[in-house]
Protein backbone atom coordinates (compact mmCIF):
# COMPACT_ATOMS: atom_id res chain seq x y z
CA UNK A 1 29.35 17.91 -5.54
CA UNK A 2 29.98 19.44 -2.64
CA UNK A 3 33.61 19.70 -0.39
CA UNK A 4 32.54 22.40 1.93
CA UNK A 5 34.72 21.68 6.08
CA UNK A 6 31.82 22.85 7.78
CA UNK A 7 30.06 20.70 9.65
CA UNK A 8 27.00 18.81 8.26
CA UNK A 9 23.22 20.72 10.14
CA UNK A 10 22.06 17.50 10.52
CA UNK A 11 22.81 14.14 11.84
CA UNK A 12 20.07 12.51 9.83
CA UNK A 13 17.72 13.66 7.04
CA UNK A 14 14.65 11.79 6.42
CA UNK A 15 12.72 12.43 3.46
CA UNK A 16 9.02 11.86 3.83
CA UNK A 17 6.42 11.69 6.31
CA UNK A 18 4.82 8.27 6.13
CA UNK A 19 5.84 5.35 8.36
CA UNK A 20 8.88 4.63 6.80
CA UNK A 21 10.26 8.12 7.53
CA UNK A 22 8.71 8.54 10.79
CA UNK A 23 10.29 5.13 11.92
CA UNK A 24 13.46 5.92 10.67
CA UNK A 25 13.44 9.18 12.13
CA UNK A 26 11.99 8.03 15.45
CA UNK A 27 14.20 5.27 15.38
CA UNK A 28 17.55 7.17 15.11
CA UNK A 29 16.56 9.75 17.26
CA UNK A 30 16.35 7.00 20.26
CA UNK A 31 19.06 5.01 19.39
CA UNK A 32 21.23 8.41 19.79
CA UNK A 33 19.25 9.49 22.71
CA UNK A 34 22.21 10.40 25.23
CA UNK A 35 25.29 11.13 22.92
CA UNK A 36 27.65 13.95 24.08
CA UNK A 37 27.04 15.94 21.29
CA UNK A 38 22.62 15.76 20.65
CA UNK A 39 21.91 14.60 17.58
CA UNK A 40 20.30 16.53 14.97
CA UNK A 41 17.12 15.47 12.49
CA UNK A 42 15.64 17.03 9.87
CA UNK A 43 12.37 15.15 8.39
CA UNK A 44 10.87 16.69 4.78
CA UNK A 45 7.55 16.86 4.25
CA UNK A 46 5.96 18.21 0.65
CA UNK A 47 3.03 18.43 2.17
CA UNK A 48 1.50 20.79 4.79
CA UNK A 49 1.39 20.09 8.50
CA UNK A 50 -2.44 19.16 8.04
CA UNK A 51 -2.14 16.89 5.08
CA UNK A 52 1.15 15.18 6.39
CA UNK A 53 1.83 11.95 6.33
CA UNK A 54 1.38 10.55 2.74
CA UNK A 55 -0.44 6.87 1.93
CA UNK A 56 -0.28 5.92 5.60
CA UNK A 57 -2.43 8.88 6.61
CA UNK A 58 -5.17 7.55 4.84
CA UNK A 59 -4.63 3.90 4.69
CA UNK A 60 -6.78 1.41 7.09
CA UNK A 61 -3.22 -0.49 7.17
CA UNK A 62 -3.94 -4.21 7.39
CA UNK A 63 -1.41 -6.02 8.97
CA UNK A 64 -0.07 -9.88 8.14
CA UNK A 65 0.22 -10.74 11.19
CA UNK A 66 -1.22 -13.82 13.71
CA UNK A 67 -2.82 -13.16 16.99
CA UNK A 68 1.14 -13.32 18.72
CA UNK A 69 2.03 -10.59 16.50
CA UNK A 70 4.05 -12.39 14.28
CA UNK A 71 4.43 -12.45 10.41
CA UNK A 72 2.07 -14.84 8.64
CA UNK A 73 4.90 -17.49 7.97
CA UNK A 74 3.73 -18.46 4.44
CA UNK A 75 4.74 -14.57 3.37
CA UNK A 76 8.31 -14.88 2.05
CA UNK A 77 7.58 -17.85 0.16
CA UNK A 78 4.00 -16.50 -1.30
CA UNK A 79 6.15 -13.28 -2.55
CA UNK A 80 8.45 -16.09 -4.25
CA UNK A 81 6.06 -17.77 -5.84
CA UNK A 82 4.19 -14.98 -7.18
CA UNK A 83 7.21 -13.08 -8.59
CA UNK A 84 8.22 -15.99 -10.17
CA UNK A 85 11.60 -16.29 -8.04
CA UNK A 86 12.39 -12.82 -8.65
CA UNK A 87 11.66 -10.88 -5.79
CA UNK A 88 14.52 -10.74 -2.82
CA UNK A 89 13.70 -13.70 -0.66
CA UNK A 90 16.29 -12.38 2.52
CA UNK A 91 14.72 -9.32 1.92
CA UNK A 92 11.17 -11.12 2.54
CA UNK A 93 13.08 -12.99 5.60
CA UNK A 94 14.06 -9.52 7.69
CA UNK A 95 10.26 -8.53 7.37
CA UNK A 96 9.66 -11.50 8.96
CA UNK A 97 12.37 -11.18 11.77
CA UNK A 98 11.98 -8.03 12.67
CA UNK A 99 7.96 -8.16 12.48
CA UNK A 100 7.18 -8.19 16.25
CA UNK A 101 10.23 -5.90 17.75
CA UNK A 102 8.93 -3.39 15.45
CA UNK A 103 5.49 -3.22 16.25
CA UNK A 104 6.46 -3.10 20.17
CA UNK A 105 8.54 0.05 18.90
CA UNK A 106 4.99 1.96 17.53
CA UNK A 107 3.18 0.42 20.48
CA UNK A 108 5.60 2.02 22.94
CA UNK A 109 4.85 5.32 20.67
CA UNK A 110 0.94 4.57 21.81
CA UNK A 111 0.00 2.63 18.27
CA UNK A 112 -2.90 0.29 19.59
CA UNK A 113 -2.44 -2.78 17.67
CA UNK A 114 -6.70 -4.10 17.54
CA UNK A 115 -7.91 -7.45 16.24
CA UNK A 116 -10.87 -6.90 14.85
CA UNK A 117 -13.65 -8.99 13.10
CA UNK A 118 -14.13 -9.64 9.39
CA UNK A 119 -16.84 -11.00 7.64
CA UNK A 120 -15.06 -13.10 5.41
CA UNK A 121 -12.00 -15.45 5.43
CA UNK A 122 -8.15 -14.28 4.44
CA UNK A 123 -4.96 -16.02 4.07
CA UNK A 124 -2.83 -14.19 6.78
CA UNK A 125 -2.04 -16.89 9.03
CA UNK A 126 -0.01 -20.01 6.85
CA UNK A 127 -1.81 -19.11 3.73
CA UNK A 128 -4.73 -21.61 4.97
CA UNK A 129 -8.17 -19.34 4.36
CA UNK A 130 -9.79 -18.25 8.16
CA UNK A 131 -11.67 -16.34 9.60
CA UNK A 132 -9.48 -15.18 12.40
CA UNK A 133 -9.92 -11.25 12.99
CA UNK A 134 -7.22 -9.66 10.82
CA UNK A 135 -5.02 -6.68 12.68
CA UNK A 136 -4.98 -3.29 11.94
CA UNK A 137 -3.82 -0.21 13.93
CA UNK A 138 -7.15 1.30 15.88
CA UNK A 139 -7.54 4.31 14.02
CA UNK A 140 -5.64 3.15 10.77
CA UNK A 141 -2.35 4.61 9.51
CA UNK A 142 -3.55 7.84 10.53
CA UNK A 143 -2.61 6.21 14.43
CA UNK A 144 1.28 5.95 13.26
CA UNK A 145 1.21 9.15 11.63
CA UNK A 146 0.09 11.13 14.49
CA UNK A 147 1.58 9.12 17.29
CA UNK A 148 5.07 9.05 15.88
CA UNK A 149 4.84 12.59 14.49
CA UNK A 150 3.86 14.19 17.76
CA UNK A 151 7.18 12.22 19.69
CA UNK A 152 9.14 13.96 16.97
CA UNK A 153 7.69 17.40 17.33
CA UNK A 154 8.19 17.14 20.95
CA UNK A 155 12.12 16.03 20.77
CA UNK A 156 14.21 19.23 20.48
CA UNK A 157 16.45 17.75 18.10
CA UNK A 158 14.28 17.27 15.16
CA UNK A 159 13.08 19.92 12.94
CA UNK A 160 10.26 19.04 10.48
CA UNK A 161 9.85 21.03 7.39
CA UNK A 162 6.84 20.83 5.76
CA UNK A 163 5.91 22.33 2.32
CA UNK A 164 9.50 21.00 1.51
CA UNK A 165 10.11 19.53 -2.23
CA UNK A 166 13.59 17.06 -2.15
CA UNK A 167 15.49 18.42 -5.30
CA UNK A 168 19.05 16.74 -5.61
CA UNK A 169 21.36 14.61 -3.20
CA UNK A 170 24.47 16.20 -2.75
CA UNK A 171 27.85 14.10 -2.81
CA UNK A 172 31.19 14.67 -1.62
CA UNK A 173 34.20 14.36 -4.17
CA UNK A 174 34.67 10.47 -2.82
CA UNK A 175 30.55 10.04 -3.84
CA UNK A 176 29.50 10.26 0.06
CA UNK A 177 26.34 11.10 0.27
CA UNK A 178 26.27 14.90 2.48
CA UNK A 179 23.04 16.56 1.97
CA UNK A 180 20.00 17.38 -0.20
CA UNK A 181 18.92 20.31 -2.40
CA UNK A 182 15.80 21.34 -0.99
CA UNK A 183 12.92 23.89 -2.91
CA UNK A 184 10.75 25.64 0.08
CA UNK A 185 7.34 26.88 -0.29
CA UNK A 186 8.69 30.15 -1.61
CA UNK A 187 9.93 28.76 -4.26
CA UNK A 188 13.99 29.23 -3.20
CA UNK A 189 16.24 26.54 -2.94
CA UNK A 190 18.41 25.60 -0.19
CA UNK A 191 21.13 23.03 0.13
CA UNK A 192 20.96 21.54 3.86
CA UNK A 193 23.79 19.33 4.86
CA UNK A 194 24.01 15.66 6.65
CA UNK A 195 26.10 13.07 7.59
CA UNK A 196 22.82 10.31 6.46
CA UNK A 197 19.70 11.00 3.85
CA UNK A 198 17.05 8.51 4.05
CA UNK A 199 14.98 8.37 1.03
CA UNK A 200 11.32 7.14 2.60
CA UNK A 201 8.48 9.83 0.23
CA UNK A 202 6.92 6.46 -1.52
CA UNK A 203 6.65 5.70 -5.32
CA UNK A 204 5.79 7.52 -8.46
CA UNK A 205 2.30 6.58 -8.70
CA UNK A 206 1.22 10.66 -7.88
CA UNK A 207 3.29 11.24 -10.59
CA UNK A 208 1.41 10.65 -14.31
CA UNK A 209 4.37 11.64 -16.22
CA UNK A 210 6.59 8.39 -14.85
CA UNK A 211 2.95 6.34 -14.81
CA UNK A 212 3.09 6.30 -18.31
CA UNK A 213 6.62 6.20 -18.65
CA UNK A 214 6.62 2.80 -16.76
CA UNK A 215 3.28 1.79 -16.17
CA UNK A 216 2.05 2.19 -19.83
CA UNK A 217 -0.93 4.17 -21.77
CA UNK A 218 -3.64 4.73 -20.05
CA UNK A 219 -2.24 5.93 -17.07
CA UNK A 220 -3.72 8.90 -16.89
CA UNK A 221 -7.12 7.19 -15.91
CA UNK A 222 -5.42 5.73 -12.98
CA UNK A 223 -6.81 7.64 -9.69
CA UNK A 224 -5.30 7.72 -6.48
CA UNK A 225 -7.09 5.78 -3.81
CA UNK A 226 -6.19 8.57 -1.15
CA UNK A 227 -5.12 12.59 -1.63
CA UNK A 228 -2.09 12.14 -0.05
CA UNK A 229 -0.09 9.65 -2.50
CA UNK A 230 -0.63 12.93 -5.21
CA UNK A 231 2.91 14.01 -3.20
CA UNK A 232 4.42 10.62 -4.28
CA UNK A 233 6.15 11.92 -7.14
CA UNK A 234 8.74 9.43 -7.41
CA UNK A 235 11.93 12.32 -5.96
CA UNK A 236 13.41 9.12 -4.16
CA UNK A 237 13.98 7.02 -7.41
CA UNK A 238 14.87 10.29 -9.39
CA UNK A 239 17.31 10.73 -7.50
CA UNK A 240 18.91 7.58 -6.84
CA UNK A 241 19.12 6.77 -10.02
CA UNK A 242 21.30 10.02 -10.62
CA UNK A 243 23.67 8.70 -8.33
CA UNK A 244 23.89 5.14 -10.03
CA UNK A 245 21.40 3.42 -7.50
CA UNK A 246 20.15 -0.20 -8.78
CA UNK A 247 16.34 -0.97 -8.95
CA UNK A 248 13.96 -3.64 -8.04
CA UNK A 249 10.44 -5.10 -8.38
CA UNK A 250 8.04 -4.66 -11.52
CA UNK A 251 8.30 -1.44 -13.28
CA UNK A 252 5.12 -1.96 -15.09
CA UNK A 253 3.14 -3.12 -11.90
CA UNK A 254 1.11 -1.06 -9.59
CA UNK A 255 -0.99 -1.85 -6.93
CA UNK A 256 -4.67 -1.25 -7.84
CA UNK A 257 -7.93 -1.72 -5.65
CA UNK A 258 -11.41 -1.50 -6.60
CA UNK A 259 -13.02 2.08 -5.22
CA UNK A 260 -16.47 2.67 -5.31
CA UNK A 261 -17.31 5.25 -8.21
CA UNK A 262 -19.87 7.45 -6.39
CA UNK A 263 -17.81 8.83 -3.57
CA UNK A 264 -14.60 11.23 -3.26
CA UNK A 265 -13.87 9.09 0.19
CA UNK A 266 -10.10 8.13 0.26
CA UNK A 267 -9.53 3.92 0.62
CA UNK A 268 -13.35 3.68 -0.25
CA UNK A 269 -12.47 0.04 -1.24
CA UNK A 270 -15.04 -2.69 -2.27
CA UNK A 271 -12.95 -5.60 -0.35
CA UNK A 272 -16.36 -7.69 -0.13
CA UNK A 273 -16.85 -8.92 -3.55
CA UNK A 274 -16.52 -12.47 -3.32
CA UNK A 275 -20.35 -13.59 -2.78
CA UNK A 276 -21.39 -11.48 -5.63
CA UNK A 277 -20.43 -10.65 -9.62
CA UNK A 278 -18.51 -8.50 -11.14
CA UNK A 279 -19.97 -6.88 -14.85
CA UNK A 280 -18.31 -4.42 -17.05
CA UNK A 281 -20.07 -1.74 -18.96
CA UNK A 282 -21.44 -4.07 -21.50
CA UNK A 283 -23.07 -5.59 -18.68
CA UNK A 284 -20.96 -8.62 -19.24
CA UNK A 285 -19.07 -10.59 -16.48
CA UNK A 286 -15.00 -10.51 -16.62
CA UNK A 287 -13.51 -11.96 -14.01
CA UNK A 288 -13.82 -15.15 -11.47
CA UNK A 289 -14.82 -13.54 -8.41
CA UNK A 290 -14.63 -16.50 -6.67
CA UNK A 291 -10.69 -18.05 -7.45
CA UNK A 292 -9.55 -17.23 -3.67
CA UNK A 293 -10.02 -15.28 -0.65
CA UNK A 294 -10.61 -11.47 -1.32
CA UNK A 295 -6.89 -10.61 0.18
CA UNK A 296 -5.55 -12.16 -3.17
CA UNK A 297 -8.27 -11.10 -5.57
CA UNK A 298 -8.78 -7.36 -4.69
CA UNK A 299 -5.43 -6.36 -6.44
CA UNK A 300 -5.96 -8.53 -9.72
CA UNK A 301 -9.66 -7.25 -9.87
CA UNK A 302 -8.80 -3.58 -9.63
CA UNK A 303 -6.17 -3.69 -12.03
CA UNK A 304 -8.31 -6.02 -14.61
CA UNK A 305 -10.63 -3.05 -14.51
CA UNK A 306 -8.26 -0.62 -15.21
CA UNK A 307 -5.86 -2.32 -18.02
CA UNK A 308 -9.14 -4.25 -19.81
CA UNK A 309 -12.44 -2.58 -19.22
CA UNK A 310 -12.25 1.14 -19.62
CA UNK A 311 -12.42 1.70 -15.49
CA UNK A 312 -16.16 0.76 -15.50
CA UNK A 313 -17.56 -1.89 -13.42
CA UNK A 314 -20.63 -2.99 -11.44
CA UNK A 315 -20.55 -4.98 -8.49
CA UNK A 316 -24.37 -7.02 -8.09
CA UNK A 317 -25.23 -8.98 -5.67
CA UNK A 318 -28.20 -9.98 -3.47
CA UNK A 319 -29.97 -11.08 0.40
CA UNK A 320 -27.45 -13.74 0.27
CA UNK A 321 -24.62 -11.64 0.73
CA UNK A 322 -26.49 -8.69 2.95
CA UNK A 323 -27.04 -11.68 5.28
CA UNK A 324 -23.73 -12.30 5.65
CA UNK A 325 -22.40 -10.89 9.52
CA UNK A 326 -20.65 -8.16 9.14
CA UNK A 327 -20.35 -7.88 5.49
CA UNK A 328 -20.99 -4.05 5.55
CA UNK A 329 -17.66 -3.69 7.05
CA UNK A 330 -15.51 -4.73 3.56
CA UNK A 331 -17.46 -2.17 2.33
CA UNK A 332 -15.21 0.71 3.12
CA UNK A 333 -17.59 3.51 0.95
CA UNK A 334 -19.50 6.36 3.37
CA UNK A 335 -22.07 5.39 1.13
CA UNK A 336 -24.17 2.49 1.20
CA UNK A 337 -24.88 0.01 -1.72
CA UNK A 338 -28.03 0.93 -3.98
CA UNK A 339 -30.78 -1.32 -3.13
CA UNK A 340 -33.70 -2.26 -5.13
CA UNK A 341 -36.44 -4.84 -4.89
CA UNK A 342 -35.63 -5.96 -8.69
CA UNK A 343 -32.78 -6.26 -11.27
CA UNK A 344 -34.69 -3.94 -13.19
CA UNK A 345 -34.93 -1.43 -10.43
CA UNK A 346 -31.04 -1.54 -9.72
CA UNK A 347 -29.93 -1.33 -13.21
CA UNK A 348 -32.03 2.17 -13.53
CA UNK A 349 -30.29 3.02 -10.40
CA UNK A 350 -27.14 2.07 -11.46
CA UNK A 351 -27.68 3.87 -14.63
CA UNK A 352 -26.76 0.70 -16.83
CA UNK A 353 -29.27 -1.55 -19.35
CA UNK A 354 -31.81 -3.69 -17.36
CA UNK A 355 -31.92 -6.01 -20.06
CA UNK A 356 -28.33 -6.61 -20.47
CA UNK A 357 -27.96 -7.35 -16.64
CA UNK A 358 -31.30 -8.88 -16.29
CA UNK A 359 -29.83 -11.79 -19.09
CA UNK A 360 -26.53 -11.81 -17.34
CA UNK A 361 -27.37 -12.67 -14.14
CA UNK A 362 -29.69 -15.21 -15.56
CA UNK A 363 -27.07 -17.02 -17.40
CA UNK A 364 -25.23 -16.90 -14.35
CA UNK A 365 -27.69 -17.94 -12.37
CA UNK A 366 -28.52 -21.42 -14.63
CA UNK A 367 -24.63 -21.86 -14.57
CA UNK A 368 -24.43 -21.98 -10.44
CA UNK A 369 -23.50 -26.18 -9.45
CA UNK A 370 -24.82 -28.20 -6.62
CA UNK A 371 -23.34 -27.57 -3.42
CA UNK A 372 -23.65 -25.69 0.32
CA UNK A 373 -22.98 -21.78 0.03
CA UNK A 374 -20.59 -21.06 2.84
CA UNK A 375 -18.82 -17.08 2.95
CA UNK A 376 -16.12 -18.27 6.07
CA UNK A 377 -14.35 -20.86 3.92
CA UNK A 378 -13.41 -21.84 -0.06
CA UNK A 379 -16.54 -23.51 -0.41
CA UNK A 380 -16.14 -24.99 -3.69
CA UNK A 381 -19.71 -24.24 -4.76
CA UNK A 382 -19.11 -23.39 -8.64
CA UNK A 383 -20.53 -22.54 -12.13
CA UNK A 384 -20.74 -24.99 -14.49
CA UNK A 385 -20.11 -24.07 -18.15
CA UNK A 386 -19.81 -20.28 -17.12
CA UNK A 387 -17.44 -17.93 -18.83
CA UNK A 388 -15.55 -16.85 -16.99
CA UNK A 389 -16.41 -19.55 -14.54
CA UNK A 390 -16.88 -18.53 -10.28
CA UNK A 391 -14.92 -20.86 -8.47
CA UNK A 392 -16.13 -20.40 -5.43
CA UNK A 393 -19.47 -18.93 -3.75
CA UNK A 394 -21.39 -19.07 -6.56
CA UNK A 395 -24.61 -18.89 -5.24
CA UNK A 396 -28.07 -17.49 -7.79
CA UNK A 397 -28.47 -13.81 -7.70
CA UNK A 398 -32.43 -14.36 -7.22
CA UNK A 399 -33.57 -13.36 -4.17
CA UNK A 400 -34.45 -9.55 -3.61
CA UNK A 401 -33.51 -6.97 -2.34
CA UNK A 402 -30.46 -6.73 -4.78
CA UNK A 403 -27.65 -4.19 -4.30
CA UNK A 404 -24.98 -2.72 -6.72
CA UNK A 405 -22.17 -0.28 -6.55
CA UNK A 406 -20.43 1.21 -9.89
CA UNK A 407 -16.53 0.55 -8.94
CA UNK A 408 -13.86 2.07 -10.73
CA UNK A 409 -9.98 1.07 -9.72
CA UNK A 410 -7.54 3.49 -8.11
CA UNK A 411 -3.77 3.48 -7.51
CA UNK A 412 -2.37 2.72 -4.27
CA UNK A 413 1.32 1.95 -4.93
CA UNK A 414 3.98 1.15 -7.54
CA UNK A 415 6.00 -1.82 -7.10
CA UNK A 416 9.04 -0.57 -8.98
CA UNK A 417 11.58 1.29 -6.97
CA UNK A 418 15.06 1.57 -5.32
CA UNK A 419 16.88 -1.36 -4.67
CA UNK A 420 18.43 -1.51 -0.98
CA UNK A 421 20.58 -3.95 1.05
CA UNK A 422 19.44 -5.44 4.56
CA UNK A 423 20.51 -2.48 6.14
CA UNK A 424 18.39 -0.10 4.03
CA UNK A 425 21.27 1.20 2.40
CA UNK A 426 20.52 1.78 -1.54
CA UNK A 427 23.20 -0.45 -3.42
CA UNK A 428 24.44 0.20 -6.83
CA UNK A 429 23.53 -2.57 -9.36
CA UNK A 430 26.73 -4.30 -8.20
CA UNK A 431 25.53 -4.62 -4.62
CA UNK A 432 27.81 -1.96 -3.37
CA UNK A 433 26.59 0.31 -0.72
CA UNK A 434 26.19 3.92 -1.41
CA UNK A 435 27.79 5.82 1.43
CA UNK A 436 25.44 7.90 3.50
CA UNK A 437 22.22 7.10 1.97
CA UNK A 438 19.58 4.58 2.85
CA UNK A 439 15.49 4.12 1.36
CA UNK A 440 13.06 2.46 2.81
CA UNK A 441 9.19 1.91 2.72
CA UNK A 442 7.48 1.96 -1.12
CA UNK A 443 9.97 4.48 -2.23
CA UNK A 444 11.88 1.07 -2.71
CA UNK A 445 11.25 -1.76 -4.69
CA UNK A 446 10.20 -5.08 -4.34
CA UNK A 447 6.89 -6.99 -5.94
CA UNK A 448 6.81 -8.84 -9.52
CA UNK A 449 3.25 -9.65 -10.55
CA UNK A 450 1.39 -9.60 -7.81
CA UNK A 451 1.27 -7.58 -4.21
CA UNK A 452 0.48 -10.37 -1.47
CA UNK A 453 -1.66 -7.86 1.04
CA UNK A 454 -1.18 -6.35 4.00
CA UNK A 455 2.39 -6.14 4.62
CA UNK A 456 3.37 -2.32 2.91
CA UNK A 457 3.00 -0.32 6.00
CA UNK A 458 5.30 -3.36 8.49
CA UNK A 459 7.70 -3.36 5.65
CA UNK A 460 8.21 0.39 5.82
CA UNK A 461 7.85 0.43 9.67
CA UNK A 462 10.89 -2.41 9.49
CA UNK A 463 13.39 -0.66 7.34
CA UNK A 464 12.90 3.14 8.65
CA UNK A 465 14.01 1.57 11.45
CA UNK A 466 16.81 -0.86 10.26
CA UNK A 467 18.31 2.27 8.10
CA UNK A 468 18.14 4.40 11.03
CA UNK A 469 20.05 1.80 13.49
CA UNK A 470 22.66 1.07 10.92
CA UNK A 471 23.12 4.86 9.94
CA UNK A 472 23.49 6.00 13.96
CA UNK A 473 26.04 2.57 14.10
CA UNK A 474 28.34 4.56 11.41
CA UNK A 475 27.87 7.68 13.22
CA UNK A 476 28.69 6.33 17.07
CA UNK A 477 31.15 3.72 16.06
């Protein structure tokens, strides 16, 4: 508690360096722009200057979006209908309203929003599978990071701390939120004060300890798809929850991709899977590779790896799928496939039993139904009598050269985490507000049972900025 009459050193403080942060403090910083008395904002950083900017630093950051930059409009209700019902439909709603004002605001910042090709079909525009070239920043999350970061470090009124750890929120005696207990890279602590603390340094997933506390055994052989989520050590929901701050989404859940096994390359994901088959370290297959576009496969894939087949896959396929345009871009490794002119060939390259592949891919290949193989769409084309069956794509694995990468699965996010209102401000579990603190980004919670893609990065753009509008309304009211 604190009940100190001096007046607060900051304005705003943002905890965390990732978009959420940097919108929020970006945000707040313009929307005071001009104020008799300049604003001041502080923005915490664990991490060094050079390693700044958590997940989004490393992320490619897909975007859900349609060609007029707006939300795909099948989101909110494909987040209902995975969860079940239980995820926050309004919630879902403001992502979608806010969607296109908010990517003008990193634009203005000199965020190139590019629209480029993909070599097979997703479900970001009305859930109907096409081939329309998905969006991404040019230069991937890396773009926000250093974009927004340098407008901060040129504004006067923001000081960034970097090798900062977030320790404790500090209250007043009425339970206003004032200020944070900071550890430097000293090792001291320091209080600093504020009249707003916005809790944006992601989930717990860099954090094994809470992993296995919510996520379950085996957590330890979760790892992180990208260096800097190791600094997501779940301080936002540690401390939240010491001031009586409600949760949301899936405690147990986690979003998991499929990561090539050979390389230390962060988001080295294996998104272009669909055309081949998937086999464990038994050499057997465990999973329908074909059931729907890759954008709502990847996930389930990477965490079936993890929870049921001791992190060891193989991804085979053949000319069929190295035909395919483009296909070497869903490959995001920086190193290529292993090739071979024969099964047997691969497998020794691979490292696994010929013989066991050599029979699996021929019982696959007797199980594969009439029909046209076509990547761009569901195609329908089947196994028959297969176990577990390929719904779609299934095309024989006969014609040479074959390729294989060993795939392991990593962590990207968690879904559990801080429950907030509209606003961003975290609520207690009976809705009410807590005074003088807001969360946004993955540092909050949201998913149940399944992540529907490329929407983590606009969510956390979205409510930086709605926490830092309504926390500057309290302050200039």
């Amino acid at each position: 508690m604190s009940g100190s009459n001096t007046p607060p050193q900051y304005d705003l403080i943002v905890i965390g360096f990732g978009a959420a942060g940097l919108s929020a403090a970006l945000s707040f910083a313009e929307t005071t722009e001009g104020c008799e008395t300049p604003t001041r904002i502080a923005v915490l950083e664990r991490a060094t200057k050079e390693e700044r900017g958590g997940a989004t630093r490393w992320t490619g950051a897909f975007l859900r979006i349609t060609q007029d930059k707006r939300l795909d409009t099948d989101w909110a209700e494909h987040v209902g209908r995975v969860s079940g019902g239980l995820a926050d439909t309004e919630y879902c709603r403001t992502v979608e309203r806010e969607t296109r004002q908010t990517l003008e605001f990193v634009e203005k910042h000199g965020v190139e929003i590019a629209f480029e090709d993909f070599p097979l079909p997703h479900t970001f525009d009305g859930g109907t599978p096409s081939m329309a070239p998905p969006a991404s920043p040019r230069g991937g999350g890396a773009s926000i990071v250093e974009h927004l970061g340098t407008a901060l470090e040129n504004d006067p009124r923001v000081d960034i701390r970097y090798e900062t750890e977030a320790l404790r929120l500090s209250t007043t005696e009425n339970g206003v939120v004032d200020g944070v207990l900071v550890r430097t890279s000293d090792g001291q602590t320091q209080r600093l004060t504020g009249r707003a603390v916005v809790l944006a340094c992601g989930g717990f997933e860099g954090n094994t300890e809470m992993l296995t506390r919510y996520v379950g055994d085996k957590a330890c052989d979760l790892p992180l798809i990208a260096p800097g989520i190791a600094n997501n050590r779940g301080d936002a929901l540690r401390m939240a929850l010491e001031l009586g701050a409600d949760t949301a989404g899936q405690f147990d859940g986690i979003h998991a991709e499929p990561v090539d096994r050979r390389t230390q390359k962060a988001d080295s994901v294996l998104y272009g899977f669909s055309t081949g088959i998937f086999v464990n370290g038994r050499m057997q297959r465990f999973f329908d590779e074909g059931r729907d576009t890759w954008d709502n496969t990847f996930e389930h894939v990477g965490y079936e790896i993890w929870k049921n087949q001791e992190q060891e896959a193989y991804w085979i396929a053949d000319a069929k799928t190295l035909a395919i345009p483009g296909i070497m871009n869903s490959l995001l490794s920086d190193v290529p496939p292993e090739q071979a002119d024969s099964l047997e060939e691969l497998a020794e390259k691979l490292g696994v039993d010929g013989e066991s592949l050599e029979k699996t891919v021929a019982e696959f290949n007797a199980a594969v139904g009439p029909g046209e193989f076509d990547p761009t769409r569901l195609d329908g084309k089947s196994t028959v009598g297969a176990t577990p069956q390929k719904s779609n794509w299934a095309t024989p694995l006969d014609t040479a050269p074959f390729i294989g990468v060993p795939v392991t699965a990593a962590v990207c996010f968690t879904y559990g985490g801080i429950r907030t209102d509209l606003d961003g401000r975290v609520v207690t579990p009976s809705g009410t507000a807590i005074p003088g603190l807001y969360a946004a980004g993955e540092a909050t919670g949201l998913f149940y049972h399944a992540y529907p893609p490329a929407t983590s990065v606009l969510r956390s753009l979205i409510f930086g900025r709605l926490a830092a509008h309504h926390a500057a309304a309290q302050q200039t009211a």
